[in-house]
PDB file of N, CA and C in Angstrom:
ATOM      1  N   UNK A   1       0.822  -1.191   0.000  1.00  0.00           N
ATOM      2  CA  UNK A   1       0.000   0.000   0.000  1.00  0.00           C
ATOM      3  C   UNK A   1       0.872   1.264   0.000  1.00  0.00           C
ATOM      4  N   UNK A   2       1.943   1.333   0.609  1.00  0.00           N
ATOM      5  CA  UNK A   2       2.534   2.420   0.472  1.00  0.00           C
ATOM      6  C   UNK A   2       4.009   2.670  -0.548  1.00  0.00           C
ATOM      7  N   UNK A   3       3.787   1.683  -1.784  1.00  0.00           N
ATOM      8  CA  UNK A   3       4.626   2.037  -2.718  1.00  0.00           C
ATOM      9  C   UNK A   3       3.524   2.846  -3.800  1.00  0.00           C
ATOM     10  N   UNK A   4       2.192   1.845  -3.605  1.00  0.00           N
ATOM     11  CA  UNK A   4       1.290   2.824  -4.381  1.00  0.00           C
ATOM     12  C   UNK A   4       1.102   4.224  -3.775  1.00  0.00           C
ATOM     13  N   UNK A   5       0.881   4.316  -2.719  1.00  0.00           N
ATOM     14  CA  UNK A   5       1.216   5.932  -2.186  1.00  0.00           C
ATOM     15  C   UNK A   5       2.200   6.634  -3.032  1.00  0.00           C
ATOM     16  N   UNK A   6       2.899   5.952  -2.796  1.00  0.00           N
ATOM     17  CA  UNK A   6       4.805   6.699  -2.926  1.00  0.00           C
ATOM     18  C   UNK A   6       5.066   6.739  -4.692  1.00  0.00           C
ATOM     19  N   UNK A   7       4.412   6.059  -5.358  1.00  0.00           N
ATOM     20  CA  UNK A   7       3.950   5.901  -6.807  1.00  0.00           C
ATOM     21  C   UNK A   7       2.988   7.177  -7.554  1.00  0.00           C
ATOM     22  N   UNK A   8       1.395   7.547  -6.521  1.00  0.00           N
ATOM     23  CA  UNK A   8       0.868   7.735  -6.631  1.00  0.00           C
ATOM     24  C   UNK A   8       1.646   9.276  -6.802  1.00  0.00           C
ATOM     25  N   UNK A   9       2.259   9.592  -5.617  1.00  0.00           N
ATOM     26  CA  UNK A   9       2.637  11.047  -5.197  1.00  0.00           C
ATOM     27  C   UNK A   9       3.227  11.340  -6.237  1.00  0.00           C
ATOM     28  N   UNK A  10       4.054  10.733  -6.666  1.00  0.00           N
ATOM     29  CA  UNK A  10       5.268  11.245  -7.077  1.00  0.00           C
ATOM     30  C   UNK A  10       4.759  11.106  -9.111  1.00  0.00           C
ATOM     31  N   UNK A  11       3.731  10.752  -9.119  1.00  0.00           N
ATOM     32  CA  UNK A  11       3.109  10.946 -10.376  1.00  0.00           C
ATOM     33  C   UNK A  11       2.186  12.415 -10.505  1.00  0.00           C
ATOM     34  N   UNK A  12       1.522  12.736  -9.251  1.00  0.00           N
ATOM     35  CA  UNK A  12       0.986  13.932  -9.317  1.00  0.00           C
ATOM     36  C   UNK A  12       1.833  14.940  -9.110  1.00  0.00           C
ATOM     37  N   UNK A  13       2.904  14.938  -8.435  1.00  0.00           N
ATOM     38  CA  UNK A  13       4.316  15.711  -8.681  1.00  0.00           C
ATOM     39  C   UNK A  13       4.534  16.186  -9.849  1.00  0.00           C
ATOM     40  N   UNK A  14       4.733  15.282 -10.690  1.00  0.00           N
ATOM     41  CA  UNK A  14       5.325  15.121 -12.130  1.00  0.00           C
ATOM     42  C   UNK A  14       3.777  16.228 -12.958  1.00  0.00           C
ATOM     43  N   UNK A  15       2.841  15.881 -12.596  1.00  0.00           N
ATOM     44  CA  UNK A  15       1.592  16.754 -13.334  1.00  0.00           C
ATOM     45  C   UNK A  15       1.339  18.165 -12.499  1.00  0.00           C
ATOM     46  N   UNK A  16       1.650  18.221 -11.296  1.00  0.00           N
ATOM     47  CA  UNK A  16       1.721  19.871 -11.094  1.00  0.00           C
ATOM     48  C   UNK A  16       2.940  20.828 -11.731  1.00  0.00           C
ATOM     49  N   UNK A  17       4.280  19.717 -11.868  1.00  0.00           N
ATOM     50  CA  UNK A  17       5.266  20.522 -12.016  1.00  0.00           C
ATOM     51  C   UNK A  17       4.914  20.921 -13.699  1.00  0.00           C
ATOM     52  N   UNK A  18       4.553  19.994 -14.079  1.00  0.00           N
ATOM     53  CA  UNK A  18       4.372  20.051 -16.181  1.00  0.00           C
ATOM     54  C   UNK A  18       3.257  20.824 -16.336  1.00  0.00           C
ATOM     55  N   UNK A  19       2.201  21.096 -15.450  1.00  0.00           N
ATOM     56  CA  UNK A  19       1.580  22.339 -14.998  1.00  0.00           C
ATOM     57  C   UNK A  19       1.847  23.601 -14.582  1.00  0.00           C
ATOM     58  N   UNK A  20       2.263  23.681 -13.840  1.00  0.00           N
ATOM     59  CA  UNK A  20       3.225  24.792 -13.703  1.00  0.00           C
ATOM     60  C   UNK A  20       4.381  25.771 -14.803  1.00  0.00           C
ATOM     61  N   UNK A  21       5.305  24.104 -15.379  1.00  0.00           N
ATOM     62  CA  UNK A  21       5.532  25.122 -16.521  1.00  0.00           C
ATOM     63  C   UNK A  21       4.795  25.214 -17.599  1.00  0.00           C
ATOM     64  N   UNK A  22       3.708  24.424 -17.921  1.00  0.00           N
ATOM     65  CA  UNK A  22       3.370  25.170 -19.378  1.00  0.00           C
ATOM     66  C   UNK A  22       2.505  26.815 -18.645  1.00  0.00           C
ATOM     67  N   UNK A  23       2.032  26.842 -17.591  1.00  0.00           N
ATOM     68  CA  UNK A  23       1.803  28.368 -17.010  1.00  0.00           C
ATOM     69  C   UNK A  23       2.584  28.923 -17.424  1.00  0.00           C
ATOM     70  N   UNK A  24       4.026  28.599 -17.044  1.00  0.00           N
ATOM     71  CA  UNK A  24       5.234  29.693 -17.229  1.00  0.00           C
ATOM     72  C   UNK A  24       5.441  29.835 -18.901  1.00  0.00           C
ATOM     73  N   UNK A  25       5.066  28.897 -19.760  1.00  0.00           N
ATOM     74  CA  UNK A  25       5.299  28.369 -21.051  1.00  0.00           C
ATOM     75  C   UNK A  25       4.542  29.801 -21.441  1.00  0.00           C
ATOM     76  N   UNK A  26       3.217  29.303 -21.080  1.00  0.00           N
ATOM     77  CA  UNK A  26       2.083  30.753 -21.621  1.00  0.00           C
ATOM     78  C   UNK A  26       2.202  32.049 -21.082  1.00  0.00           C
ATOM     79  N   UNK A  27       2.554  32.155 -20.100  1.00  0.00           N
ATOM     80  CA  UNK A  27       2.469  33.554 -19.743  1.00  0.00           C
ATOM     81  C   UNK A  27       3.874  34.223 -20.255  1.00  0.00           C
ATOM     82  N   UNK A  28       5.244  33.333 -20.577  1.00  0.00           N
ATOM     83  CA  UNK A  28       6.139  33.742 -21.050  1.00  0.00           C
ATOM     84  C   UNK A  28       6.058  33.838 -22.919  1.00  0.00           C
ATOM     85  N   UNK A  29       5.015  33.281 -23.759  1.00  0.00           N
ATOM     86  CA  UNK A  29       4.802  33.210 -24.806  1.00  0.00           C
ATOM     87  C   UNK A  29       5.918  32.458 -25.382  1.00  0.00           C
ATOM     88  N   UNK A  30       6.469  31.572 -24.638  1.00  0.00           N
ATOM     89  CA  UNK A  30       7.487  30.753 -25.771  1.00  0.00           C
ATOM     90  C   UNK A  30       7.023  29.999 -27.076  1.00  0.00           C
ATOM     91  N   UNK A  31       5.997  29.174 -26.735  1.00  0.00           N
ATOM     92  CA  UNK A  31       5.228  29.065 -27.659  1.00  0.00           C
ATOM     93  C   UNK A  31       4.682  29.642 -28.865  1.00  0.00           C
ATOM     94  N   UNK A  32       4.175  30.857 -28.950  1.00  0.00           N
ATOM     95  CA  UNK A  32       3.998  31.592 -29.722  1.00  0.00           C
ATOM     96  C   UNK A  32       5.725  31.713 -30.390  1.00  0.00           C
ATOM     97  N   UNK A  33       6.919  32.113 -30.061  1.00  0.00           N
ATOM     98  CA  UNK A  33       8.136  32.598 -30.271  1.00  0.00           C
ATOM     99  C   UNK A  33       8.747  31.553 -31.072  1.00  0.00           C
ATOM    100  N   UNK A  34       8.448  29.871 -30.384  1.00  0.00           N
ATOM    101  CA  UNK A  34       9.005  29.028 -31.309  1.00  0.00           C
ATOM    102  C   UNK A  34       8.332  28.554 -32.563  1.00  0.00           C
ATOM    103  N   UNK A  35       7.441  28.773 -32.731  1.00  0.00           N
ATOM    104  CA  UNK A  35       6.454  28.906 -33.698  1.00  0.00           C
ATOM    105  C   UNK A  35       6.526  29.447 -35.116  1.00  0.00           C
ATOM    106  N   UNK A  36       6.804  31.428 -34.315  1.00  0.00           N
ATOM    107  CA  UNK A  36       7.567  31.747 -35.212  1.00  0.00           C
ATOM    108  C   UNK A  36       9.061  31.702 -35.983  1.00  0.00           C
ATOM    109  N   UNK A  37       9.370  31.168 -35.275  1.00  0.00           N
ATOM    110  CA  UNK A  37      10.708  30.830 -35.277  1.00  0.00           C
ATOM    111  C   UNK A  37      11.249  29.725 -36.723  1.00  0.00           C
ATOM    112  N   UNK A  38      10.222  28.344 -36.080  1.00  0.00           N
ATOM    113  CA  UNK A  38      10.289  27.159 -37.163  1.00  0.00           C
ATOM    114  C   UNK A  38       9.260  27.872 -38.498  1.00  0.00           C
ATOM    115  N   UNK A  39       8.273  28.778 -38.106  1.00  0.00           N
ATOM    116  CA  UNK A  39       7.753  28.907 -39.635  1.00  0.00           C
ATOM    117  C   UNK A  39       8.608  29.434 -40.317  1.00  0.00           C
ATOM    118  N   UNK A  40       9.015  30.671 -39.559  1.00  0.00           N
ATOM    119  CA  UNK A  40      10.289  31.145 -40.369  1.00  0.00           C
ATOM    120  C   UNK A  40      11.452  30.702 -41.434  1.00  0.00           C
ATOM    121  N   UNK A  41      11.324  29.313 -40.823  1.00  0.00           N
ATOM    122  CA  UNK A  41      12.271  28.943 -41.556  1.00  0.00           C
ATOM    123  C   UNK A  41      11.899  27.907 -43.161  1.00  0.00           C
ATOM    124  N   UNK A  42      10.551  27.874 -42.787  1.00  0.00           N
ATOM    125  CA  UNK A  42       9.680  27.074 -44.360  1.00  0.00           C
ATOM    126  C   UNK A  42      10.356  26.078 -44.342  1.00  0.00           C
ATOM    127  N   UNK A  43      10.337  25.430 -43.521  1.00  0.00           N
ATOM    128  CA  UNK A  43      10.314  23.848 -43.437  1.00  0.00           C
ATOM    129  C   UNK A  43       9.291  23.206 -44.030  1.00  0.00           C
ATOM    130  N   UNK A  44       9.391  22.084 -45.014  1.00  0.00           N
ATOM    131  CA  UNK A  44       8.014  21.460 -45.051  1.00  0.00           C
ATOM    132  C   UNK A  44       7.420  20.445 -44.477  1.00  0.00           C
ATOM    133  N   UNK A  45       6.284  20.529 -43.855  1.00  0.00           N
ATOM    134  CA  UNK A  45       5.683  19.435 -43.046  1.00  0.00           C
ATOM    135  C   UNK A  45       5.982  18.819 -42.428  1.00  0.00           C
ATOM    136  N   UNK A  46       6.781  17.512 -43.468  1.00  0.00           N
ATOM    137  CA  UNK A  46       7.339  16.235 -43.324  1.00  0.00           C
ATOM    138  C   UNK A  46       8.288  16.594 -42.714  1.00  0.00           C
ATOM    139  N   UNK A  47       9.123  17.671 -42.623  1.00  0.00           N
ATOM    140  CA  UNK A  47      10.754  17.699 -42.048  1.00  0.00           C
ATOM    141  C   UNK A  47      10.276  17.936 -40.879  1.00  0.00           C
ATOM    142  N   UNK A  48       9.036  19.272 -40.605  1.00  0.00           N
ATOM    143  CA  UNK A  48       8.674  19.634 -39.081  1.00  0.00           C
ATOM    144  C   UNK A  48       8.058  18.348 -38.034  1.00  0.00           C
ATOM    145  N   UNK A  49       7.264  17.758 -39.164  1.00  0.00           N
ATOM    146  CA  UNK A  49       6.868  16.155 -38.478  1.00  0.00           C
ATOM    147  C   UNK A  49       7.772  15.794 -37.724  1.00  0.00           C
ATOM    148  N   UNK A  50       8.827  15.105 -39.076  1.00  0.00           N
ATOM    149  CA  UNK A  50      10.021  14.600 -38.629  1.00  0.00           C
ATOM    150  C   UNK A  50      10.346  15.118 -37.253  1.00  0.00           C
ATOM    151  N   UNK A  51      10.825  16.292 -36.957  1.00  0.00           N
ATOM    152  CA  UNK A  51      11.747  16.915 -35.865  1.00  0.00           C
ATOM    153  C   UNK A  51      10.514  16.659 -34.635  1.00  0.00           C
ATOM    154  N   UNK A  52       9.387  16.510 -34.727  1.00  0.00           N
ATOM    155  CA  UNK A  52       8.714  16.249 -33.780  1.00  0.00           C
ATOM    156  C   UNK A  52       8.107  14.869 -33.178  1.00  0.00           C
ATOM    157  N   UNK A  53       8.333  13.896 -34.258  1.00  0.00           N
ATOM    158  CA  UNK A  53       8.486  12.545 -33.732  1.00  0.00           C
ATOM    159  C   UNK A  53      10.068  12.678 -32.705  1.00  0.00           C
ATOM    160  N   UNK A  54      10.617  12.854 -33.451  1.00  0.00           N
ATOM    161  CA  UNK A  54      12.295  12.689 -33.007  1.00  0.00           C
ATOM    162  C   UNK A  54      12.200  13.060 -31.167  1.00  0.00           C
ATOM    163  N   UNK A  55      12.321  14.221 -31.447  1.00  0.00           N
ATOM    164  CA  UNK A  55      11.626  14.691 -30.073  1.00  0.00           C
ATOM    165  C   UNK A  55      10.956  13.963 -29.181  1.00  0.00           C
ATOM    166  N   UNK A  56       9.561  13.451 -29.636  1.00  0.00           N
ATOM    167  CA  UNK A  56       8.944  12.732 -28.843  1.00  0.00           C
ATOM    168  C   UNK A  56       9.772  11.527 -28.629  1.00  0.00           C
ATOM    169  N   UNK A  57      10.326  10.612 -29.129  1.00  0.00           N
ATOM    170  CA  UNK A  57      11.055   9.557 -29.261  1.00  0.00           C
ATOM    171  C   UNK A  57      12.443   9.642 -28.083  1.00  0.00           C
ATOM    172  N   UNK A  58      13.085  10.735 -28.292  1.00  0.00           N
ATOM    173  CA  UNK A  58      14.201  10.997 -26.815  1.00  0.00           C
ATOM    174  C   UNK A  58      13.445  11.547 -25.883  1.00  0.00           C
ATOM    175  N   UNK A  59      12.212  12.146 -25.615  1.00  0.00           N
ATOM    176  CA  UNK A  59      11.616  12.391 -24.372  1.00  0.00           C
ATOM    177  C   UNK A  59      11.247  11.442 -23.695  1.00  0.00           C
ATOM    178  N   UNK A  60      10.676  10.765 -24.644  1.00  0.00           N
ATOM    179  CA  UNK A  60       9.800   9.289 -23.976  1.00  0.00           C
ATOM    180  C   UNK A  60      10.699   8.264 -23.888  1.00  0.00           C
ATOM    181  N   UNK A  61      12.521   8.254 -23.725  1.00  0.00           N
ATOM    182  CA  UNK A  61      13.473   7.841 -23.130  1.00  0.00           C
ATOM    183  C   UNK A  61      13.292   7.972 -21.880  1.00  0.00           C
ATOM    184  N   UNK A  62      13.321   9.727 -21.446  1.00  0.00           N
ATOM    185  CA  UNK A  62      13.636   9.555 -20.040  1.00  0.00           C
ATOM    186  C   UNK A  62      12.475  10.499 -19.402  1.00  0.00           C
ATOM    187  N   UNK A  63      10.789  10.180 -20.153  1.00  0.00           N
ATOM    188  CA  UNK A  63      10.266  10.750 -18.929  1.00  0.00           C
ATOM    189  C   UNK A  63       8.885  10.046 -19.181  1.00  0.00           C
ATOM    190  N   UNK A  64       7.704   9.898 -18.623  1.00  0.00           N
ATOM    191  CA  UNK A  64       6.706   9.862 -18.217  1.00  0.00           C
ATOM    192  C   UNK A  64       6.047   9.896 -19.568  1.00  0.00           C
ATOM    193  N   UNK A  65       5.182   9.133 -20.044  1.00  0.00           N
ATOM    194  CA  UNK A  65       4.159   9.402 -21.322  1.00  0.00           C
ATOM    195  C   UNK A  65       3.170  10.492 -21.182  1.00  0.00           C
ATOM    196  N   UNK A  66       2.879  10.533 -19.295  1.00  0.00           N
ATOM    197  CA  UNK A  66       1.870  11.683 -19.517  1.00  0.00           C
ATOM    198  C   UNK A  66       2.325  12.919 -19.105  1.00  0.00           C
ATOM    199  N   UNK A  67       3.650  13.157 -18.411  1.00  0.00           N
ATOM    200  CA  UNK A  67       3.962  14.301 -18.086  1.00  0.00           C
ATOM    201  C   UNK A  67       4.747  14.531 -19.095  1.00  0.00           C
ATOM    202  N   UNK A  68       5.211  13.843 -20.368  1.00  0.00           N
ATOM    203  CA  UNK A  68       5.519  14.385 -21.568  1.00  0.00           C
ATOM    204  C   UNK A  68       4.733  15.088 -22.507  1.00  0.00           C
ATOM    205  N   UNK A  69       3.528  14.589 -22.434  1.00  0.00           N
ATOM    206  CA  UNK A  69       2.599  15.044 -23.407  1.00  0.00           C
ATOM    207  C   UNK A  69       1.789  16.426 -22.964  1.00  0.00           C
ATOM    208  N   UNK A  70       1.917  16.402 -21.876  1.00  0.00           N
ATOM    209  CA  UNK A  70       1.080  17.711 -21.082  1.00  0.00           C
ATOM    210  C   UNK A  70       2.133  18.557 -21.108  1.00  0.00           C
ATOM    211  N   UNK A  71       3.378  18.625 -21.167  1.00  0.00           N
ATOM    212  CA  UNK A  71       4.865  19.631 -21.175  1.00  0.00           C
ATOM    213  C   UNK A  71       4.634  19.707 -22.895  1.00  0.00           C
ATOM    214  N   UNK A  72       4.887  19.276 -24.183  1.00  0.00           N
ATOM    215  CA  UNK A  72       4.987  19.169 -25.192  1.00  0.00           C
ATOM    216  C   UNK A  72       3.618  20.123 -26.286  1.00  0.00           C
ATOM    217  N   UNK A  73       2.572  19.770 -25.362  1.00  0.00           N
ATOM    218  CA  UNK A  73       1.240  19.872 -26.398  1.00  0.00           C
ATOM    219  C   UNK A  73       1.407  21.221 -26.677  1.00  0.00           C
ATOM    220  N   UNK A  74       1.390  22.209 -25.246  1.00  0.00           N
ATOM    221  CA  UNK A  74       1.409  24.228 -25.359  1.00  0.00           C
ATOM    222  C   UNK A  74       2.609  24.526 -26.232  1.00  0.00           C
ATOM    223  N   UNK A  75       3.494  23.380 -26.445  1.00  0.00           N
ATOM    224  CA  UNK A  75       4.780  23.910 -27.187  1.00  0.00           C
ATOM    225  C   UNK A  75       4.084  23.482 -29.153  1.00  0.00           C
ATOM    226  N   UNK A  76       3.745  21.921 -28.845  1.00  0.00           N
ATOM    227  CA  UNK A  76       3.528  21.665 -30.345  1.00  0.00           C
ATOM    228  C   UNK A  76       2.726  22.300 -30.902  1.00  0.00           C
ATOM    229  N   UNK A  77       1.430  22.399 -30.414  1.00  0.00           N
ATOM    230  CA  UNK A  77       0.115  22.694 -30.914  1.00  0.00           C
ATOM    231  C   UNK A  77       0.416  24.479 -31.934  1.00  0.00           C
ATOM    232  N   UNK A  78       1.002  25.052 -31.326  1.00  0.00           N
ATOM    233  CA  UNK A  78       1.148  26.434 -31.925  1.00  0.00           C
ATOM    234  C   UNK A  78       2.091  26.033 -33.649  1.00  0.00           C
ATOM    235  N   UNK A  79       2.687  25.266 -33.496  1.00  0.00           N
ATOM    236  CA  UNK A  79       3.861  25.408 -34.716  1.00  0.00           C
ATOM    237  C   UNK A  79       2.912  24.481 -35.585  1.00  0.00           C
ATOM    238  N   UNK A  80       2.088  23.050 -35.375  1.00  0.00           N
ATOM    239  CA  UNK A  80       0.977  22.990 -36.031  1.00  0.00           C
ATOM    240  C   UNK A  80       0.171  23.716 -36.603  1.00  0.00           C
ATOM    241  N   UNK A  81      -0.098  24.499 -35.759  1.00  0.00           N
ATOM    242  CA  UNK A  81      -1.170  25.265 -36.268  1.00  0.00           C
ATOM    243  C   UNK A  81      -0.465  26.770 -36.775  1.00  0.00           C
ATOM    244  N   UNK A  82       0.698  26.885 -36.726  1.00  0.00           N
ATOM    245  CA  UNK A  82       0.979  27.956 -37.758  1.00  0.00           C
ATOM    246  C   UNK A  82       1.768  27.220 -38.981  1.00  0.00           C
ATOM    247  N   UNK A  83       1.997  26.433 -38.914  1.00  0.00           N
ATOM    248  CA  UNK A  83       2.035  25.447 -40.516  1.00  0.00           C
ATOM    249  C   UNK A  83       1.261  24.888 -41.130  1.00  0.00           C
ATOM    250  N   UNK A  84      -0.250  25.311 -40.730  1.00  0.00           N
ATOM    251  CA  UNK A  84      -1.338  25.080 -41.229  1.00  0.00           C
ATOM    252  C   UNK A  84      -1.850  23.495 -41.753  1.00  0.00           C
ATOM    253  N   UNK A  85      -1.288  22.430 -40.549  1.00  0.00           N
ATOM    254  CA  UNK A  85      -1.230  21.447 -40.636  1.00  0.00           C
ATOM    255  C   UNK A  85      -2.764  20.898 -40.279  1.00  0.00           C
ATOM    256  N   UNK A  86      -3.433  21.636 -39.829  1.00  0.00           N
ATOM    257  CA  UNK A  86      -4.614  21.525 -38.923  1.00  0.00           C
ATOM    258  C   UNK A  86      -5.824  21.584 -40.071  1.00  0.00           C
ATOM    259  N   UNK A  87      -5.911  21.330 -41.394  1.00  0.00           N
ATOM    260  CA  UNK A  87      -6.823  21.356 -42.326  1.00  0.00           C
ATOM    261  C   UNK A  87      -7.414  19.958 -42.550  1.00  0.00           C
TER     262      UNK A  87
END
């Protein structure tokens, strides 16, 4: 019972802290910044894909499936959707 405790905690840890920064994510607009950043550079699709499997692939080495995806989404979702992938 108390590894599931000690399991439990330390998973909601992991979701306040990936909470916390995508707060800091948004209120600092990085998101928006990297966004512009990769459109800037007219990458097509497939290459931005590419760089974002990749990504996901060494994160999900060394962290959590769900405190990866909740850290990742405020970052991906903007460069999606300014590469107009979202049609």
């Amino acid at each position: 019972m108390s590894k599931t405790l000690t399991t439990t905690g330390f998973l909601f840890a992991i979701l306040i802290m990936a909470f916390l920064l995508n707060y800091f994510f948004t209120v600092t607009r990085v998101p928006l910044f990297l966004a512009n950043i990769l459109t800037g550079l007219s990458l097509p699709p497939a290459a931005l894909f590419a760089i974002i499997i990749i990504m996901y692939i060494i994160l999900g080495a060394v962290m959590d499936a769900l405190a990866m995806v909740v850290i990742t989404i405020p970052l991906i979702l903007p460069l999606i959707l300014g590469m107009g992938m979202d049609d």
